[in-house]
Protein backbone atom coordinates (compact mmCIF):
# COMPACT_ATOMS: atom_id res chain seq x y z
CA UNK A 1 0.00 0.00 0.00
CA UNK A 2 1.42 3.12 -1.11
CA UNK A 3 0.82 6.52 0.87
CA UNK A 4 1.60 10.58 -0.04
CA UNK A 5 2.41 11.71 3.63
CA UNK A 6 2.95 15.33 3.67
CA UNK A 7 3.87 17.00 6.92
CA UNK A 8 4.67 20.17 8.24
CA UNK A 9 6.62 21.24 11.26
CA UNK A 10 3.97 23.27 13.54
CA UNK A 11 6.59 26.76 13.62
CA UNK A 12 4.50 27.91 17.13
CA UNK A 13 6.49 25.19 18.73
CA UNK A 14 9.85 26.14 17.44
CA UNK A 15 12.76 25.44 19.32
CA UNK A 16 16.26 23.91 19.80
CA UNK A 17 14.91 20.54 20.35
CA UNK A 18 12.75 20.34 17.76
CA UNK A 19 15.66 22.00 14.98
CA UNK A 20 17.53 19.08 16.57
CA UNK A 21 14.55 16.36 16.02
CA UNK A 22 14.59 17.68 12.26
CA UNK A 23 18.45 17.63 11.95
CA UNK A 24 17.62 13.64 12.61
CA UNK A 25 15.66 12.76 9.81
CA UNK A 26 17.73 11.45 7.55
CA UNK A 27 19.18 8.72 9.98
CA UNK A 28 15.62 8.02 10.46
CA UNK A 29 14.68 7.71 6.49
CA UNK A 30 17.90 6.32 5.50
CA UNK A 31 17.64 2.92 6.86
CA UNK A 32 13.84 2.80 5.75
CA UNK A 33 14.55 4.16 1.87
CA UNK A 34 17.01 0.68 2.17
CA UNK A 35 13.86 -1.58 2.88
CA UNK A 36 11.53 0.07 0.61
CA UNK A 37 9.42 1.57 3.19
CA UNK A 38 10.15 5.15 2.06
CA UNK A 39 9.89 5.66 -2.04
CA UNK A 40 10.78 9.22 -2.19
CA UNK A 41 11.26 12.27 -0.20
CA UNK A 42 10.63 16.22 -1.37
CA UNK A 43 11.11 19.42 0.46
CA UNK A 44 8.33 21.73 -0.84
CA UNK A 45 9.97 24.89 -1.20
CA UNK A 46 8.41 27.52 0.74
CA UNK A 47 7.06 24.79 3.83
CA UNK A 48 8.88 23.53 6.99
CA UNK A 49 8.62 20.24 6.12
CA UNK A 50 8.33 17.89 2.97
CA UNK A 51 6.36 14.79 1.15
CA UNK A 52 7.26 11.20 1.35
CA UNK A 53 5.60 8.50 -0.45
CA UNK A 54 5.62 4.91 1.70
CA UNK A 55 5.01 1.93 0.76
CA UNK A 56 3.85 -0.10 3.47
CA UNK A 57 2.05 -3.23 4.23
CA UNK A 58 -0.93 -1.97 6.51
CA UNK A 59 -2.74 1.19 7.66
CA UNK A 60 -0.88 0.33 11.10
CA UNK A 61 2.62 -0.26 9.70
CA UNK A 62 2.39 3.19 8.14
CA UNK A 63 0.76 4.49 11.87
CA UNK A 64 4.09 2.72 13.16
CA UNK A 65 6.52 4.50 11.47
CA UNK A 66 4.77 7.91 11.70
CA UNK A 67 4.72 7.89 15.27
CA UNK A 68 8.43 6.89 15.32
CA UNK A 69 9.12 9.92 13.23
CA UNK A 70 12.02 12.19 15.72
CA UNK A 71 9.16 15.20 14.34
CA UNK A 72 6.13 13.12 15.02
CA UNK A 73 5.11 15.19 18.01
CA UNK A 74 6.10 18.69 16.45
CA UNK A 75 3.93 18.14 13.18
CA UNK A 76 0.94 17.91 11.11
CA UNK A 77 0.31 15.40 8.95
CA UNK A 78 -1.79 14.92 5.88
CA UNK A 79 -2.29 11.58 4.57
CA UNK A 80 -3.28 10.25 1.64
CA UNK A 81 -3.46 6.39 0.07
CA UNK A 82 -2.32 6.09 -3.28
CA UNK A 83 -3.69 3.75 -6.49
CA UNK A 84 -2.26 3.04 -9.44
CA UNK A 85 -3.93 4.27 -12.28
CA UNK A 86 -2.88 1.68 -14.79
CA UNK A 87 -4.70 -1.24 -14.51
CA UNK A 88 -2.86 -5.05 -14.14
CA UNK A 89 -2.22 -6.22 -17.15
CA UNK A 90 -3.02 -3.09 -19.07
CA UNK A 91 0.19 -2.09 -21.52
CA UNK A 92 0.12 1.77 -21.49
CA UNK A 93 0.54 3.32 -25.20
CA UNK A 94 4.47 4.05 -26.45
């Protein structure tokens, strides 16, 4: 199951613990990218925080590794399931 998960940092809360829970990201999306739980990950230019697309199992695996986020506490989250739009066994046109 594939999910868009954009979140943003709530800025009201800024502080030195939370530039420090940000500055530990990657270590946290690095070793998930390696098992295919995280597709791809985009700043949006202009936010304080970014998009990821997972690809997880379950509605609870994705919960999971949310809430083990280091900015889970500190942010918003939109969430969003994703389908493919090309059928199985369809051939898109070349």
């Amino acid at each position: 199951m594939k999910f868009l998960v954009i979140w943003q940092i709530e800025i009201s809360l800024l502080s030195r613990e939370i530039l420090k829970s940000v500055a530990r990201m990657p270590e946290y999306a690095g070793p998930l990218e390696k098992q295919g739980k995280i597709l791809a990950r985009y700043h949006i230019p202009g936010s304080h925080g970014g998009a990821w697309i997972y690809d997880v199992a379950s509605h609870e695996e994705l919960d999971m590794l949310l809430a083990r986020s280091p900015v889970y506490n500190y942010s918003r989250y939109q969430v969003y399931p994703l389908a493919d739009m090309t059928p199985p066994g369809f051939a898109a046109p070349q």
